[in-house]
Protein backbone atom coordinates (compact mmCIF):
# COMPACT_ATOMS: atom_id res chain seq x y z
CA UNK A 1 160.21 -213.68 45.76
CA UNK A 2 161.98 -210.46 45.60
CA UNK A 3 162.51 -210.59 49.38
CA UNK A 4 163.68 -214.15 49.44
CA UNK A 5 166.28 -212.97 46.80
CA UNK A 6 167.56 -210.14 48.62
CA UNK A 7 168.18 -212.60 51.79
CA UNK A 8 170.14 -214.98 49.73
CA UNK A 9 171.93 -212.21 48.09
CA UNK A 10 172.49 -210.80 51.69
CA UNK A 11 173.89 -214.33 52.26
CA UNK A 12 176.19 -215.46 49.62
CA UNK A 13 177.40 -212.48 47.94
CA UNK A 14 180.05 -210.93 49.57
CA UNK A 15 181.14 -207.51 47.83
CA UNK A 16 185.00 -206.99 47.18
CA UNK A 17 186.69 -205.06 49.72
CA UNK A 18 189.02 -202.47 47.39
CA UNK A 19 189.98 -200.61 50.94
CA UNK A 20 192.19 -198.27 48.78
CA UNK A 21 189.58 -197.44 46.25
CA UNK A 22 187.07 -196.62 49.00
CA UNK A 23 189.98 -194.38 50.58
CA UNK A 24 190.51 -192.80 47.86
CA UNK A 25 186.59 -192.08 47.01
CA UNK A 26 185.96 -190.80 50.46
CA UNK A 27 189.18 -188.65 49.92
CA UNK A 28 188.23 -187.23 46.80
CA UNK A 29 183.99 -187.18 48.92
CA UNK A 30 185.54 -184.95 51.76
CA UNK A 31 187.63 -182.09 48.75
CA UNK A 32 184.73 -181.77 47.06
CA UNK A 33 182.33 -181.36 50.09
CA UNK A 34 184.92 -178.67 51.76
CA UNK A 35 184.55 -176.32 48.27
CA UNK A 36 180.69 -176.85 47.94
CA UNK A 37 177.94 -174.53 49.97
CA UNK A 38 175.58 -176.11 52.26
CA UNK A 39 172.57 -176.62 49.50
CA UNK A 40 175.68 -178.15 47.21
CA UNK A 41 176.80 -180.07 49.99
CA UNK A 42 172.87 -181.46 50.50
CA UNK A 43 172.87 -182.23 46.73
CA UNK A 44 176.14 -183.61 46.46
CA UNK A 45 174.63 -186.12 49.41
CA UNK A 46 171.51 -186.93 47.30
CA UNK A 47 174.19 -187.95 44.59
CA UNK A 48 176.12 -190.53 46.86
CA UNK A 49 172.43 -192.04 48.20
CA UNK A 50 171.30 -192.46 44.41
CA UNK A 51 174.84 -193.97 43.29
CA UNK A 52 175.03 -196.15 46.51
CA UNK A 53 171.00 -197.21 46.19
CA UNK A 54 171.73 -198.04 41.91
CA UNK A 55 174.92 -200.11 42.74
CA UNK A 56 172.81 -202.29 45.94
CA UNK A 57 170.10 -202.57 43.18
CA UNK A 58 172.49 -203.86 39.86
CA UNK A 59 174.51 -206.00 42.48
CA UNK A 60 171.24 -207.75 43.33
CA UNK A 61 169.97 -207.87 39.55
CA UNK A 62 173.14 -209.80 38.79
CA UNK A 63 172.86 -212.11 42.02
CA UNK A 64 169.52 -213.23 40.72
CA UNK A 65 170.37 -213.38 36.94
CA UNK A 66 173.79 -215.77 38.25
CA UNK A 67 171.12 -217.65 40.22
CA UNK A 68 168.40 -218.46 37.49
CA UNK A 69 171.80 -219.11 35.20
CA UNK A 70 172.69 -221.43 37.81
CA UNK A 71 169.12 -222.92 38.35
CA UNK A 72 168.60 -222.87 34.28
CA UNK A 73 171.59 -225.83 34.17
CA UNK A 74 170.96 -227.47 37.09
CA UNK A 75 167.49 -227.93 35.10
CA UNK A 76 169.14 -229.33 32.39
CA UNK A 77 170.99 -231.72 34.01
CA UNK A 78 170.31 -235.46 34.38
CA UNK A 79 170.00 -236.32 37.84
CA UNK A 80 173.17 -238.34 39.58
CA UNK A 81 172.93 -241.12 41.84
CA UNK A 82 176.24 -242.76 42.85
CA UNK A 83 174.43 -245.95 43.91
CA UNK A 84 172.75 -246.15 40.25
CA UNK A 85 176.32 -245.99 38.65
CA UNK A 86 177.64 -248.98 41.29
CA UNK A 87 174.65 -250.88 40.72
CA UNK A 88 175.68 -250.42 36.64
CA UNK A 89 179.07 -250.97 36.96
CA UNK A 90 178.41 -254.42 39.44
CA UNK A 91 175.53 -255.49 36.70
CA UNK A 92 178.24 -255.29 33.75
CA UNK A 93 180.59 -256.92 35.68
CA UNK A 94 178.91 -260.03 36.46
CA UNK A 95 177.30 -259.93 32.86
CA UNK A 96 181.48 -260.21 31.51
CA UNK A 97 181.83 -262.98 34.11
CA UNK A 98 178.94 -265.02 33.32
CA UNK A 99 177.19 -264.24 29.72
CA UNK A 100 174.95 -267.59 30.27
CA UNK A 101 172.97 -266.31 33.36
CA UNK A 102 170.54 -263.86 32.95
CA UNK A 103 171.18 -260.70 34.79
């Protein structure tokens, strides 16, 4: 199930593009990099895997919790037939026309 949730996550949610935020993140990535020593550099990396892996993972939480929201009130809903209504609507009509015949 998980898998199948990831695909349709991979699908319909498209993430935001904010070009000038990511600019300005990879800016402020390569200052910080230049100061830091190699071993800071490796754990400055482990830092940007970790907040890239949490924000995939609470991206795809909220997919799924939108999707059972959205399967939740399609539950609750009655279901919709156009035809049914017509058929209604034509029934009523031709009861208003002629009450004495038996419809």
């Amino acid at each position: 199930m998980h898998d199948y949730m990831k695909a349709l996550h991979a699908r319909f949610c498209r993430e935001p593009e904010l070009q000038k935020a990511r600019e300005e993140l990879e800016q402020a990535y390569r200052e910080i990099k230049a100061r830091l020593g190699q071993q800071d550099q490796e754990t400055l990396l482990q830092l940007a895997d970790l907040e890239n892996e949490l924000r995939e993972e609470t991206s795809l939480t909220s997919f799924i919790a939108g999707f059972r929201l959205g399967m939740g009130i399609a539950g609750e809903l009655e279901p919709y037939c156009f035809e049914d209504e017509d058929e209604r609507r034509a029934t009523e009509r031709a009861k208003m026309r002629c009450p004495q015949v038996k419809i």
